[in-house]
PDB file of N, CA and C in Angstrom:
ATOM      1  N   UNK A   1      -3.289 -27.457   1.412  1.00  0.00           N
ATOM      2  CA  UNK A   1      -1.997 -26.930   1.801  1.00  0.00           C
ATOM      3  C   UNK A   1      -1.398 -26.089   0.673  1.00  0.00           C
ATOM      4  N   UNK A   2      -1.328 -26.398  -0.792  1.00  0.00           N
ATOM      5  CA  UNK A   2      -1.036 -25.833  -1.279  1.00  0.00           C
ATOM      6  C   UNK A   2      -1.650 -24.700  -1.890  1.00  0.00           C
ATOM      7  N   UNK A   3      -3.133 -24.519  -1.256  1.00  0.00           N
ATOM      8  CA  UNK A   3      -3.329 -23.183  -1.632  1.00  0.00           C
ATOM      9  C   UNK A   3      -3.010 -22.376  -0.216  1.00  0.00           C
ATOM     10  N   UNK A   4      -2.457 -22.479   0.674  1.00  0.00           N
ATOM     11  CA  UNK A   4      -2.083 -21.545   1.547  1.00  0.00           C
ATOM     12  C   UNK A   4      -0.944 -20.770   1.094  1.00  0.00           C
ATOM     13  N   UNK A   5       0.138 -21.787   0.753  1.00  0.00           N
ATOM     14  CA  UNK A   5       1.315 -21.454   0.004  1.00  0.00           C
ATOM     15  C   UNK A   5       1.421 -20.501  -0.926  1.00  0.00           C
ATOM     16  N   UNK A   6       0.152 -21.490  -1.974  1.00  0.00           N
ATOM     17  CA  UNK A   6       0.235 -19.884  -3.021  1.00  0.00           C
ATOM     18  C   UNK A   6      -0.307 -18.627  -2.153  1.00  0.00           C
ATOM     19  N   UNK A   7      -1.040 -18.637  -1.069  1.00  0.00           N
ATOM     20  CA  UNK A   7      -1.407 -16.871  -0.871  1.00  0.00           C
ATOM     21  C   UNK A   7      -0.477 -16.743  -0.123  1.00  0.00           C
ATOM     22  N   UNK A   8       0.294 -17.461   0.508  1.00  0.00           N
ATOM     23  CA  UNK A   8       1.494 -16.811   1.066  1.00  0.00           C
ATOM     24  C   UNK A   8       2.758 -15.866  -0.022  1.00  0.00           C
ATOM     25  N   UNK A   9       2.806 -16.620  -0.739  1.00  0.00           N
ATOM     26  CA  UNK A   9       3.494 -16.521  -1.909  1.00  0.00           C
ATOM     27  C   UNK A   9       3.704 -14.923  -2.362  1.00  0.00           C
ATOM     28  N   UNK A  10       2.235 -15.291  -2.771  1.00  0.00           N
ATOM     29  CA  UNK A  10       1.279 -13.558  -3.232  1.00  0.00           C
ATOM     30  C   UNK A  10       1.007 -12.664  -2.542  1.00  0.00           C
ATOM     31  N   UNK A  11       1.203 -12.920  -1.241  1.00  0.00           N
ATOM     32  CA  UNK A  11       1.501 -11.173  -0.415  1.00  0.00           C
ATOM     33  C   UNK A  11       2.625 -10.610  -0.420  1.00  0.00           C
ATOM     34  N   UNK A  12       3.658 -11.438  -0.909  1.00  0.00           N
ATOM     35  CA  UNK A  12       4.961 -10.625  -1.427  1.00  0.00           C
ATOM     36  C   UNK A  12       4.720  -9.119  -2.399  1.00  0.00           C
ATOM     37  N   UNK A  13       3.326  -9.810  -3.079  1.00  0.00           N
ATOM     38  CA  UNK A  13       3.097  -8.611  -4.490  1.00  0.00           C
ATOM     39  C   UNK A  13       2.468  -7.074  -3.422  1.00  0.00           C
ATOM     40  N   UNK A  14       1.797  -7.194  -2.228  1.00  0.00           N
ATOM     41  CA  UNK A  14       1.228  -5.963  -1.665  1.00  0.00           C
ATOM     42  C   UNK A  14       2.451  -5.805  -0.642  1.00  0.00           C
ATOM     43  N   UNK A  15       3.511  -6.145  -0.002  1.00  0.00           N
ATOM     44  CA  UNK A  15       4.493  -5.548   0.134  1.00  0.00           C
ATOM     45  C   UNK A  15       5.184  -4.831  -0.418  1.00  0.00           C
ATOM     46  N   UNK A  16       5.465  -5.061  -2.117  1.00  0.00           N
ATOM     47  CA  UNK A  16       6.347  -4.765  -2.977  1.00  0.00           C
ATOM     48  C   UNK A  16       5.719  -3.421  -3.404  1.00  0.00           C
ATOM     49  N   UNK A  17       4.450  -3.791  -3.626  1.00  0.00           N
ATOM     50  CA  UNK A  17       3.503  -2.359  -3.949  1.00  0.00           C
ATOM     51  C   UNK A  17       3.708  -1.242  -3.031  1.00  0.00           C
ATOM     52  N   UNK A  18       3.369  -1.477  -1.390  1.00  0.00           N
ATOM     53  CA  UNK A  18       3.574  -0.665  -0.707  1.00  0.00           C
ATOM     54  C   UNK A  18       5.213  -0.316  -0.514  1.00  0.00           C
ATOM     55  N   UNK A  19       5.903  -0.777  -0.531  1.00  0.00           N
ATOM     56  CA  UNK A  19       7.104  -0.469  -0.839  1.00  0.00           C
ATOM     57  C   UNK A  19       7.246   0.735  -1.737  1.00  0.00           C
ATOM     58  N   UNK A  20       7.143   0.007  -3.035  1.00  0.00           N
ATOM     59  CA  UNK A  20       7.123   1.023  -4.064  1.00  0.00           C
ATOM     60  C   UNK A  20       6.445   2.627  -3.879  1.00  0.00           C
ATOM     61  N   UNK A  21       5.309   2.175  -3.186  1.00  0.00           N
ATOM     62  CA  UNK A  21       4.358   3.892  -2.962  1.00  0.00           C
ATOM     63  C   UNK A  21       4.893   4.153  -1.811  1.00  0.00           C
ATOM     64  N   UNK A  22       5.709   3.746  -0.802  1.00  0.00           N
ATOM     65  CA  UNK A  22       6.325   4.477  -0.175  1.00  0.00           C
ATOM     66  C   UNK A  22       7.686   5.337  -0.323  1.00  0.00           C
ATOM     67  N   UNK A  23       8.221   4.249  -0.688  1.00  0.00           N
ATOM     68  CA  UNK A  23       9.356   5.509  -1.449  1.00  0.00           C
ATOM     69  C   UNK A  23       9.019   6.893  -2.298  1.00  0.00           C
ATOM     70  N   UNK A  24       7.976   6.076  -3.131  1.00  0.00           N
ATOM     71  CA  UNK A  24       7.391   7.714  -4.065  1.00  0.00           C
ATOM     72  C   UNK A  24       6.960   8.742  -2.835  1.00  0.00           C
ATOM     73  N   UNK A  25       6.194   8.134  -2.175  1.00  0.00           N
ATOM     74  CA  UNK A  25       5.765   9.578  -1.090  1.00  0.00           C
ATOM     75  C   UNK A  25       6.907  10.161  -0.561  1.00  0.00           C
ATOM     76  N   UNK A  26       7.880   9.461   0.270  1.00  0.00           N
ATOM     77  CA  UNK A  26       8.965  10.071   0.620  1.00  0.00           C
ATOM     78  C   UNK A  26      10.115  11.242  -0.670  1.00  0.00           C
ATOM     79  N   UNK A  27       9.646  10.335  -1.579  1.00  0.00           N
ATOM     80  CA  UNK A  27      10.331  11.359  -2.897  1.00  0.00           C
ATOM     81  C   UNK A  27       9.624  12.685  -2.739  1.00  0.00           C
ATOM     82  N   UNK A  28       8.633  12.191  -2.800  1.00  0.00           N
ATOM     83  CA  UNK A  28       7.531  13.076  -3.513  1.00  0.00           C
ATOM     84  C   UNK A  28       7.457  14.588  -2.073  1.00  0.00           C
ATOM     85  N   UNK A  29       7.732  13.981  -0.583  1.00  0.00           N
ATOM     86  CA  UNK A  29       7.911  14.692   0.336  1.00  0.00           C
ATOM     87  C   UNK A  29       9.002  15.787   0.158  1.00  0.00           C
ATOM     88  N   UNK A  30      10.289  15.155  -0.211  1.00  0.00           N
ATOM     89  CA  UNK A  30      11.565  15.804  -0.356  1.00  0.00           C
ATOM     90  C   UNK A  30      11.168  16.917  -1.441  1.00  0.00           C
ATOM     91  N   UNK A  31      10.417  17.249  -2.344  1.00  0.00           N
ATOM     92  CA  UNK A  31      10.001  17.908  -2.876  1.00  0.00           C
ATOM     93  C   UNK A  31       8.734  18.991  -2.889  1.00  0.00           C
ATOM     94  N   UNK A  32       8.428  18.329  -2.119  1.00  0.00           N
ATOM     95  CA  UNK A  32       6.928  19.447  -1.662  1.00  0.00           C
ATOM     96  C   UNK A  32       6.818  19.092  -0.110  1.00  0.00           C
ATOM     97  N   UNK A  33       5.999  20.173   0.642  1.00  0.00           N
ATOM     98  CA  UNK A  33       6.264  20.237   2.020  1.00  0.00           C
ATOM     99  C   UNK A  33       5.198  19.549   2.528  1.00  0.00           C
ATOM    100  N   UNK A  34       4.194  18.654   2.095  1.00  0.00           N
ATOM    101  CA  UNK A  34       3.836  17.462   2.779  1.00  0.00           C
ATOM    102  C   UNK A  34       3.677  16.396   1.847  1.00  0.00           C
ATOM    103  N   UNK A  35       3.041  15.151   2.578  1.00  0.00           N
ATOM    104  CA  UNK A  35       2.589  13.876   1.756  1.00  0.00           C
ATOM    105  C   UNK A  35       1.367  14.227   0.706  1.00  0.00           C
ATOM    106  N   UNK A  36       1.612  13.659  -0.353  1.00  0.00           N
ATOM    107  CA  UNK A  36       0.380  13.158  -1.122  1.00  0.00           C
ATOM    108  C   UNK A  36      -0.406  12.747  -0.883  1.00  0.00           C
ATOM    109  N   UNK A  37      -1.596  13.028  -1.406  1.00  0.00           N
ATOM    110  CA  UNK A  37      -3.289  12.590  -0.981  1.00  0.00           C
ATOM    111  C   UNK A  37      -3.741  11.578  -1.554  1.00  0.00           C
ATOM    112  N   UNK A  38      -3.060  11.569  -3.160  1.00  0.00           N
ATOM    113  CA  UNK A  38      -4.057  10.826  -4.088  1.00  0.00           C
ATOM    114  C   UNK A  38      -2.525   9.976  -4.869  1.00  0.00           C
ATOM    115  N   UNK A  39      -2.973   9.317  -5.833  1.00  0.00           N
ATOM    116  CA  UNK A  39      -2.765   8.358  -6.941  1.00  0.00           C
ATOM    117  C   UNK A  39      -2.912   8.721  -8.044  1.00  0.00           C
ATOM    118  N   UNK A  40      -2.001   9.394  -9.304  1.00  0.00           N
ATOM    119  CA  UNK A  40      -2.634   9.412 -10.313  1.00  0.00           C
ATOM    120  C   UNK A  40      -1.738   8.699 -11.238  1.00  0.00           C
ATOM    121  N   UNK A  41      -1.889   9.599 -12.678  1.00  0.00           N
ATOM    122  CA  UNK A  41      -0.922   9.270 -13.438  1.00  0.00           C
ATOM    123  C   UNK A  41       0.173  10.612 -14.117  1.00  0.00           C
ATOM    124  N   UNK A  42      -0.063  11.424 -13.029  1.00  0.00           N
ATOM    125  CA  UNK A  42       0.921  12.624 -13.237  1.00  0.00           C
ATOM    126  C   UNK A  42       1.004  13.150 -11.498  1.00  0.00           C
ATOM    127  N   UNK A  43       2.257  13.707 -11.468  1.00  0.00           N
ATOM    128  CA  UNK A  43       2.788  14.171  -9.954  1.00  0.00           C
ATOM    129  C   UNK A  43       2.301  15.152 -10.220  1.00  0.00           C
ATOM    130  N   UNK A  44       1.550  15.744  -9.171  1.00  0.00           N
ATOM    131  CA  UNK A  44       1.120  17.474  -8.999  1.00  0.00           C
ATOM    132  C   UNK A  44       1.395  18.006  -7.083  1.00  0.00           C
ATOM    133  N   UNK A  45       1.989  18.689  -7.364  1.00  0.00           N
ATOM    134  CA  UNK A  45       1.959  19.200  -5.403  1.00  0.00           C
ATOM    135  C   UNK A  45       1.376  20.219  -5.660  1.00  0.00           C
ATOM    136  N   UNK A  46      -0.151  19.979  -4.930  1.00  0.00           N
ATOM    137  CA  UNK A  46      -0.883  21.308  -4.596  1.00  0.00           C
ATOM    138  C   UNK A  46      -0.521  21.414  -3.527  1.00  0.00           C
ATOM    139  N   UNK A  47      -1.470  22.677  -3.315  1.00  0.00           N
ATOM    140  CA  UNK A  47      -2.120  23.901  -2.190  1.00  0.00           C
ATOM    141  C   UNK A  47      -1.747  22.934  -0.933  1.00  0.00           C
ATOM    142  N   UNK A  48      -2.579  21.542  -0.888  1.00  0.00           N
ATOM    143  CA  UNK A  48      -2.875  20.696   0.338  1.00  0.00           C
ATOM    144  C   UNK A  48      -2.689  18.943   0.072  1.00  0.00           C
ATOM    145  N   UNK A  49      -2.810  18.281   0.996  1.00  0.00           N
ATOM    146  CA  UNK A  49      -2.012  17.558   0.703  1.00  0.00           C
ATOM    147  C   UNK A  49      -3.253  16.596  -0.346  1.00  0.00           C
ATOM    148  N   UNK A  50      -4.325  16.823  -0.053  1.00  0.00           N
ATOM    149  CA  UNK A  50      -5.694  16.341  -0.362  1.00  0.00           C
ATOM    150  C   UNK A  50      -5.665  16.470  -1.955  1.00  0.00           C
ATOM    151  N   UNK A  51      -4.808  18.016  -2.549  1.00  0.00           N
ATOM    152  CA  UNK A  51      -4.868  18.606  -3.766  1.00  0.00           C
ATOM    153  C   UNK A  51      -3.559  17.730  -4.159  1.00  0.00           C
ATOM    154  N   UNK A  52      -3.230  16.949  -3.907  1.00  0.00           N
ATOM    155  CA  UNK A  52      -1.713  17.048  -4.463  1.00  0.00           C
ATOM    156  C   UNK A  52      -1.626  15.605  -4.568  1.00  0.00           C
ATOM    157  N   UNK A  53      -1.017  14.787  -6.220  1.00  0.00           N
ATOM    158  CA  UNK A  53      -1.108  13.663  -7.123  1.00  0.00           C
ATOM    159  C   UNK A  53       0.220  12.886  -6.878  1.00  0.00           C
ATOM    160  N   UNK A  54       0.247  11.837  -6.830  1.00  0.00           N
ATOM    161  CA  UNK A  54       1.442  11.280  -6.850  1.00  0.00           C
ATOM    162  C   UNK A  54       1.582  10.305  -7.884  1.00  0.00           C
ATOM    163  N   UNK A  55       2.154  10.100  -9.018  1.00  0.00           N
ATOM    164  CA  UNK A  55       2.007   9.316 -10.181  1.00  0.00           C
ATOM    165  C   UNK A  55       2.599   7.962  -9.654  1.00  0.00           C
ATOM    166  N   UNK A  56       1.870   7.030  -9.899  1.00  0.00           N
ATOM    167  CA  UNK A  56       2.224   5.563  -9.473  1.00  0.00           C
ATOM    168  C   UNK A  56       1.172   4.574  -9.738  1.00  0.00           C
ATOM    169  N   UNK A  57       1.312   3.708  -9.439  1.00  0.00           N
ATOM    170  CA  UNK A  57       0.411   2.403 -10.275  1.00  0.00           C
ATOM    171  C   UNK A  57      -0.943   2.741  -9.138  1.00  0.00           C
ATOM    172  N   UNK A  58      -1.661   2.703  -9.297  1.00  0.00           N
ATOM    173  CA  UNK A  58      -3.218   1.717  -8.257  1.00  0.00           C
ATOM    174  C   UNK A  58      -2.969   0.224  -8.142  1.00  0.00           C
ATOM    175  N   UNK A  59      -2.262  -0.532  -8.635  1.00  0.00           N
ATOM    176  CA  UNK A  59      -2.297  -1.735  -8.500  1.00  0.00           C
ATOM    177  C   UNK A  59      -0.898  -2.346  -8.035  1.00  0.00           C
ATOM    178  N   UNK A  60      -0.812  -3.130  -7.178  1.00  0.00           N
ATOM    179  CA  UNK A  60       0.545  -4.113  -6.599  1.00  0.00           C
ATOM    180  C   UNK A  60       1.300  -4.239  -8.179  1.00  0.00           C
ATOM    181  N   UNK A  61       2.333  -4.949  -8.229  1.00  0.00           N
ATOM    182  CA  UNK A  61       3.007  -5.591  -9.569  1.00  0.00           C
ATOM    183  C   UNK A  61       2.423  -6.716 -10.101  1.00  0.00           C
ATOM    184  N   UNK A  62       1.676  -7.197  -9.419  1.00  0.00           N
ATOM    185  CA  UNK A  62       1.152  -8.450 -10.132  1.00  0.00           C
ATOM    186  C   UNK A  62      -0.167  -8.382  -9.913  1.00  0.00           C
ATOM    187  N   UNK A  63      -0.643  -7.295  -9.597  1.00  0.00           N
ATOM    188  CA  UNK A  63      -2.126  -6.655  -9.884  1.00  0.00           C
ATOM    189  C   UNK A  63      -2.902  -7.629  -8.732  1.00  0.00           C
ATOM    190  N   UNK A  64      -2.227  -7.998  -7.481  1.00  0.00           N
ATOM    191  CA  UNK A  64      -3.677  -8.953  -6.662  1.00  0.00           C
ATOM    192  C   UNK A  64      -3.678  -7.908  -5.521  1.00  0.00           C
ATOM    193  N   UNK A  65      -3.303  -7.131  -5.562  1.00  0.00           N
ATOM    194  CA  UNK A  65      -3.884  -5.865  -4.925  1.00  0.00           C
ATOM    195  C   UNK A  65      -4.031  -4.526  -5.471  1.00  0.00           C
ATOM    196  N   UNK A  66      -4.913  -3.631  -4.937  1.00  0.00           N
ATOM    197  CA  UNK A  66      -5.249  -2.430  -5.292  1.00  0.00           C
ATOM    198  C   UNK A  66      -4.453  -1.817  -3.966  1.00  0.00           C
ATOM    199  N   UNK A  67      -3.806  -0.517  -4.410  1.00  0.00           N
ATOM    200  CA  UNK A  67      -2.999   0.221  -3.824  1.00  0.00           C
ATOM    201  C   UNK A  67      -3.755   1.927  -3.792  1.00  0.00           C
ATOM    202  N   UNK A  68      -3.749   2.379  -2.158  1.00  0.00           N
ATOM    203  CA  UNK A  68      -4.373   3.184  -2.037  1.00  0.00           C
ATOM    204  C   UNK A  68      -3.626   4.305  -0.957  1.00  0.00           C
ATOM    205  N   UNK A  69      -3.840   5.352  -0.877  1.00  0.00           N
ATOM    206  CA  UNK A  69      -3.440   6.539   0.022  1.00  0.00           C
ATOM    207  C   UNK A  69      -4.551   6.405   1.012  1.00  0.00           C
ATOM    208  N   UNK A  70      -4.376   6.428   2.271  1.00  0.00           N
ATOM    209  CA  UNK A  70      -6.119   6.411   2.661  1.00  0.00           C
ATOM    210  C   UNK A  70      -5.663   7.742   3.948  1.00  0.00           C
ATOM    211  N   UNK A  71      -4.535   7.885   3.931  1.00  0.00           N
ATOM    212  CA  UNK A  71      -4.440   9.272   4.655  1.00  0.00           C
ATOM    213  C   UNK A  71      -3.243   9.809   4.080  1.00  0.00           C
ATOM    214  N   UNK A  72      -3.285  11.071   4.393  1.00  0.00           N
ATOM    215  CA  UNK A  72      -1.796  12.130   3.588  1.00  0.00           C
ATOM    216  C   UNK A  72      -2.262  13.209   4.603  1.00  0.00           C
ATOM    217  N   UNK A  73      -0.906  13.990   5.420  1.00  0.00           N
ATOM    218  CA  UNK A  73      -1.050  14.969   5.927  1.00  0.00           C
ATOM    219  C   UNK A  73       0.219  16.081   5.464  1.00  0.00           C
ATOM    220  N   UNK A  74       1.212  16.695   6.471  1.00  0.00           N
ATOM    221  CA  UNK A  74       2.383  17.346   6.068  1.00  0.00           C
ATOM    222  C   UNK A  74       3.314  16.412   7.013  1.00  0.00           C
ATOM    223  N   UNK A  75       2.587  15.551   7.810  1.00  0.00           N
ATOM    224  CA  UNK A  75       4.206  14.820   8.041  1.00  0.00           C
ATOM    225  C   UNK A  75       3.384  13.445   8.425  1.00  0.00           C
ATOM    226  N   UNK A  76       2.183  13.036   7.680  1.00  0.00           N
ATOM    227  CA  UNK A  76       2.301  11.545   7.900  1.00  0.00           C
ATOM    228  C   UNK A  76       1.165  10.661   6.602  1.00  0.00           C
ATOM    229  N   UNK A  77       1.350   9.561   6.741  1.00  0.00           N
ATOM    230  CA  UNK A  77       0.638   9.063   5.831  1.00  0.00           C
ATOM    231  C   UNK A  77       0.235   7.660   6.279  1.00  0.00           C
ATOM    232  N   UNK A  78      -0.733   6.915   5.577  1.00  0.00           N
ATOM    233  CA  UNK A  78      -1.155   6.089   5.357  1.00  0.00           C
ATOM    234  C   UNK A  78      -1.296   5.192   3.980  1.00  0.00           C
ATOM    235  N   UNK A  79      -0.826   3.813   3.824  1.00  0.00           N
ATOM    236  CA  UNK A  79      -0.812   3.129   2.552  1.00  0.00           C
ATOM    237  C   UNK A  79      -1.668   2.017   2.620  1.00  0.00           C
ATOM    238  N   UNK A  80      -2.452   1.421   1.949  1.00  0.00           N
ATOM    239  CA  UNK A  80      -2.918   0.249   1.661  1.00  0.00           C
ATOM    240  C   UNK A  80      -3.147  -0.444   0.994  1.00  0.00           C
ATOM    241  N   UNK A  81      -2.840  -1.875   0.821  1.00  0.00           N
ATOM    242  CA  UNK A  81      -2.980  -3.003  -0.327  1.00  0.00           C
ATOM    243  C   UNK A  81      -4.182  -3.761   0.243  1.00  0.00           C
ATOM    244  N   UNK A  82      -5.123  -3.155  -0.462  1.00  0.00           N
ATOM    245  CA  UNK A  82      -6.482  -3.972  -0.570  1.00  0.00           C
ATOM    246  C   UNK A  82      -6.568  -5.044  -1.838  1.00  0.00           C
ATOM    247  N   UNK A  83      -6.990  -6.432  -0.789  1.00  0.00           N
ATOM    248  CA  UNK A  83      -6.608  -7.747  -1.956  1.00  0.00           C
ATOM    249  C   UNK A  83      -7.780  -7.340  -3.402  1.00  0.00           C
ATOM    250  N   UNK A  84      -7.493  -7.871  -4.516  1.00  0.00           N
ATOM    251  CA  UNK A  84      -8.530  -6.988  -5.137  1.00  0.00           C
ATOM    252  C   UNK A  84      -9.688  -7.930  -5.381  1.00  0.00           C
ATOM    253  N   UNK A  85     -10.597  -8.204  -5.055  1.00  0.00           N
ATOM    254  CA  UNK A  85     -11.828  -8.375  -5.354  1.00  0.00           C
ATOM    255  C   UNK A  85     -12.416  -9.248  -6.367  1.00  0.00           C
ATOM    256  N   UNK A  86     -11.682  -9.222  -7.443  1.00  0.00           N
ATOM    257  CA  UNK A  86     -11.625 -10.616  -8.366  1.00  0.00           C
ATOM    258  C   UNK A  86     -10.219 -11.317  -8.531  1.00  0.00           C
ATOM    259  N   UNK A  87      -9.746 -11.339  -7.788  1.00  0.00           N
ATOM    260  CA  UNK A  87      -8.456 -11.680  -8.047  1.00  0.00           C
ATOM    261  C   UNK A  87      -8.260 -12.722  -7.011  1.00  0.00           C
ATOM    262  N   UNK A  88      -6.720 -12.939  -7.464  1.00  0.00           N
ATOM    263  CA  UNK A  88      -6.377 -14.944  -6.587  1.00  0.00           C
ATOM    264  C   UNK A  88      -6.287 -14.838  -4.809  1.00  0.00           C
ATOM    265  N   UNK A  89      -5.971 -13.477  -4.398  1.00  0.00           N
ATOM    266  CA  UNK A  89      -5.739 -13.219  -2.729  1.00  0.00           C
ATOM    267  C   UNK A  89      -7.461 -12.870  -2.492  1.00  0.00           C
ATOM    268  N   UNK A  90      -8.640 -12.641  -3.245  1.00  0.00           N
ATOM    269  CA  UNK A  90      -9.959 -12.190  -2.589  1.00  0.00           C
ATOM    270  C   UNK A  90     -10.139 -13.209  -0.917  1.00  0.00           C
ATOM    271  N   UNK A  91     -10.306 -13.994  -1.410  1.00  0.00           N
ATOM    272  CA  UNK A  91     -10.288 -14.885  -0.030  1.00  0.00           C
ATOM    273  C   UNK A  91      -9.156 -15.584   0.708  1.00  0.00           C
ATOM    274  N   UNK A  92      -8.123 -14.513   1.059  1.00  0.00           N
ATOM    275  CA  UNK A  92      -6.566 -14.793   2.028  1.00  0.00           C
ATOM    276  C   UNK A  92      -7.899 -13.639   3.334  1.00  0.00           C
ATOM    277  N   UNK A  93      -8.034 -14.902   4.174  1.00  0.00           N
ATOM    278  CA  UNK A  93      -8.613 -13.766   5.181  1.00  0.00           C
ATOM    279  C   UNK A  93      -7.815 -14.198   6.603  1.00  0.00           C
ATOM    280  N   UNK A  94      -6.207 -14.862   6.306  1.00  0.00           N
ATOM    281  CA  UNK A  94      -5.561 -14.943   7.140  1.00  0.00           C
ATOM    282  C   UNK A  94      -4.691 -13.397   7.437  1.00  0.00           C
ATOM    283  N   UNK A  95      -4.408 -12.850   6.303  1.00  0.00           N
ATOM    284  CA  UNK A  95      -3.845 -11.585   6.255  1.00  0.00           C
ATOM    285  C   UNK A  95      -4.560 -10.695   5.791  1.00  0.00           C
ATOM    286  N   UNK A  96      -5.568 -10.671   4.877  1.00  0.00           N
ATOM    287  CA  UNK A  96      -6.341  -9.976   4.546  1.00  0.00           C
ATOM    288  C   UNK A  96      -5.721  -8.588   4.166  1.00  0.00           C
ATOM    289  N   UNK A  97      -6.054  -7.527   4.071  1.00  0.00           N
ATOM    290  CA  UNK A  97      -5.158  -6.106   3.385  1.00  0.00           C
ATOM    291  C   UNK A  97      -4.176  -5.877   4.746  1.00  0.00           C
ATOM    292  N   UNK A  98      -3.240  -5.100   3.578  1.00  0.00           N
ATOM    293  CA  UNK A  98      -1.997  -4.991   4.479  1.00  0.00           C
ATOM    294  C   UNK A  98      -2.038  -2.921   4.384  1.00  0.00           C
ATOM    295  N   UNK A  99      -1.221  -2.318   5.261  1.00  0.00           N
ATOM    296  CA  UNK A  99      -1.157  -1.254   5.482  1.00  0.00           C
ATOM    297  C   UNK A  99       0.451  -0.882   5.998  1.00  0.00           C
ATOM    298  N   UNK A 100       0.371   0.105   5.923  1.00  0.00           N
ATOM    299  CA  UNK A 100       1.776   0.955   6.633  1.00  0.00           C
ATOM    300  C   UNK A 100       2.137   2.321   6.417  1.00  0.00           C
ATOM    301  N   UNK A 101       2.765   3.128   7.568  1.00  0.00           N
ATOM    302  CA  UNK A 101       2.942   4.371   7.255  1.00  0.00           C
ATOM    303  C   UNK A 101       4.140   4.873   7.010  1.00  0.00           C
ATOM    304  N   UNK A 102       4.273   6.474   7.535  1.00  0.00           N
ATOM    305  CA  UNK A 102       5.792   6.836   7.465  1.00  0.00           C
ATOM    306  C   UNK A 102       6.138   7.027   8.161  1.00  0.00           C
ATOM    307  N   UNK A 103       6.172   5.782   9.517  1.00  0.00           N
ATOM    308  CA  UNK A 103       6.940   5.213  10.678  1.00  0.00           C
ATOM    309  C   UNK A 103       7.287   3.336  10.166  1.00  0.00           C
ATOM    310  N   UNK A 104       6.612   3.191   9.294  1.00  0.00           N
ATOM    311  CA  UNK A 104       6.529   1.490   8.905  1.00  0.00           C
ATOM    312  C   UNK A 104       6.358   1.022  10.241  1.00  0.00           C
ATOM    313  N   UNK A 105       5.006   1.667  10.769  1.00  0.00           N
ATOM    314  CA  UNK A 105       4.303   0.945  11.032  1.00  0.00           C
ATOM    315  C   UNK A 105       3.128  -0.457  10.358  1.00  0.00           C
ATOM    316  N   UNK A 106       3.448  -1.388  10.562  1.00  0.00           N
ATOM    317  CA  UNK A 106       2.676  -2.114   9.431  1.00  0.00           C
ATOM    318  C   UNK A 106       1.855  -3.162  10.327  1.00  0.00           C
ATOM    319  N   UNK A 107       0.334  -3.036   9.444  1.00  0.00           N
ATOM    320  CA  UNK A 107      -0.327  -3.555  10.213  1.00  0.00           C
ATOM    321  C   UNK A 107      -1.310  -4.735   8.371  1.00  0.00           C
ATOM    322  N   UNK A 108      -2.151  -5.882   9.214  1.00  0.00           N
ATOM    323  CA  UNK A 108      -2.907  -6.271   8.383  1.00  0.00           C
ATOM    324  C   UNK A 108      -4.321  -6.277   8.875  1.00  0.00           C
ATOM    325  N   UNK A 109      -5.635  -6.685   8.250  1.00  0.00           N
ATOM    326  CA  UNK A 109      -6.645  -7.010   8.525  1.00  0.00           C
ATOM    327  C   UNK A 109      -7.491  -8.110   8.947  1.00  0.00           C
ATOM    328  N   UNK A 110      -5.954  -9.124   8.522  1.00  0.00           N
ATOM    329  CA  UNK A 110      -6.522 -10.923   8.831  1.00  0.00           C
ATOM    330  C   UNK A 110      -6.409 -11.296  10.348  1.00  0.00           C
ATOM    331  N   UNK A 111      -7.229 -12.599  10.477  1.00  0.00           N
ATOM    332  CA  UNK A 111      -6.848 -13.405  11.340  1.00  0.00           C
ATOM    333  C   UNK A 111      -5.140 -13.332  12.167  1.00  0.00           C
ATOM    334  N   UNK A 112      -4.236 -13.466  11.388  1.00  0.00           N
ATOM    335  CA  UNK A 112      -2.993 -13.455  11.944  1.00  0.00           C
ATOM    336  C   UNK A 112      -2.554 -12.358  12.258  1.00  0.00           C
ATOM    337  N   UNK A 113      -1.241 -11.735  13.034  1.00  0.00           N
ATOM    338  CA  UNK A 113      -0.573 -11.171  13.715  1.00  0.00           C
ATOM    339  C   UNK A 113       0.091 -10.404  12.407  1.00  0.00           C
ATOM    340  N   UNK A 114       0.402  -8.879  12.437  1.00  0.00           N
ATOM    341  CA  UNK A 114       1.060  -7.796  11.303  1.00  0.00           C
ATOM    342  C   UNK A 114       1.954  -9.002  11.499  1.00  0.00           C
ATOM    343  N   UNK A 115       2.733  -9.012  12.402  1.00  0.00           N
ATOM    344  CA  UNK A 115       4.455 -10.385  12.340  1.00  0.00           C
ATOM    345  C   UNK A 115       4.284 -10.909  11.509  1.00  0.00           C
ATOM    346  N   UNK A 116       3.299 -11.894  12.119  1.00  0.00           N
ATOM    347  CA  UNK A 116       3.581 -13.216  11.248  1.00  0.00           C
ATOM    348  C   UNK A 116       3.547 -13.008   9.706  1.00  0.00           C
ATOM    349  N   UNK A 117       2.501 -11.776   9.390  1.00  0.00           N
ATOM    350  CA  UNK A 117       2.100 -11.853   7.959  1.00  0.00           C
ATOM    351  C   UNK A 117       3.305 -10.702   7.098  1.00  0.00           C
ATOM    352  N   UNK A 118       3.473  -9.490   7.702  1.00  0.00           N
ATOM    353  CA  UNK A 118       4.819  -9.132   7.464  1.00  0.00           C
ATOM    354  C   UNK A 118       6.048  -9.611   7.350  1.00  0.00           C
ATOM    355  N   UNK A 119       6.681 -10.639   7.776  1.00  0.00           N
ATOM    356  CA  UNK A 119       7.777 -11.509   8.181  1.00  0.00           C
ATOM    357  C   UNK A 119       7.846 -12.402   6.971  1.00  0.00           C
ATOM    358  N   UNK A 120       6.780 -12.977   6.870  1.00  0.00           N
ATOM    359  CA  UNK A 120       7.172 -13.997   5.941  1.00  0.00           C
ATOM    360  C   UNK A 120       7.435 -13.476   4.343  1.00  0.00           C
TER     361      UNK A 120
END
């Protein structure tokens, strides 16, 4: 029981992440005329949205996810917190990676319902 708790706990950290990279895209929108493609460690708005950097972490705040762009267009996007691989969420395969766009639409990969695992 109490290791459910703790991974409940710890998907707070890939909310917070995607949180965080969503606001930057929306910043980052208000400033250039579509979404960002990529992740770096300097903002660049290219040519396309594919060319164009958005400075922000790769990793949640407490590093148990990896944070990713997995689509960027001129008016939509895609985010994801993939649990990371050596870390304490590798085996949460009730929620498994979490996602969302720029509708917050939010969806996960686990066993359970986006709700249930969003909600809590």
């Amino acid at each position: 029981a109490y290791q459910g708790y703790t991974e409940q706990a710890r998907r707070a950290d890939a909310k917070s992440g995607l949180l965080s990279l969503q606001l930057a895209q929306e910043k980052f929108r208000a400033n250039c005329r579509f979404y960002a493609g990529n992740i770096g460690n300097t903002t660049v708005c290219g040519a396309t949205p594919g060319a164009s950097t958005l400075n922000h972490r790769t990793t949640s705040p407490d590093d148990h996810y990896n944070l990713s762009i997995t689509a960027a267009s001129t008016a939509t996007y895609t985010l994801t917190a993939t649990r990371n691989p050596s870390g304490k969420q590798s085996n949460d395969t009730k929620c498994g990676n979490f996602s969302t766009n720029q509708n917050n639409l939010q969806t996960v990969t686990g066993s359970l319902s986006a709700t249930e695992c969003w909600q809590r």
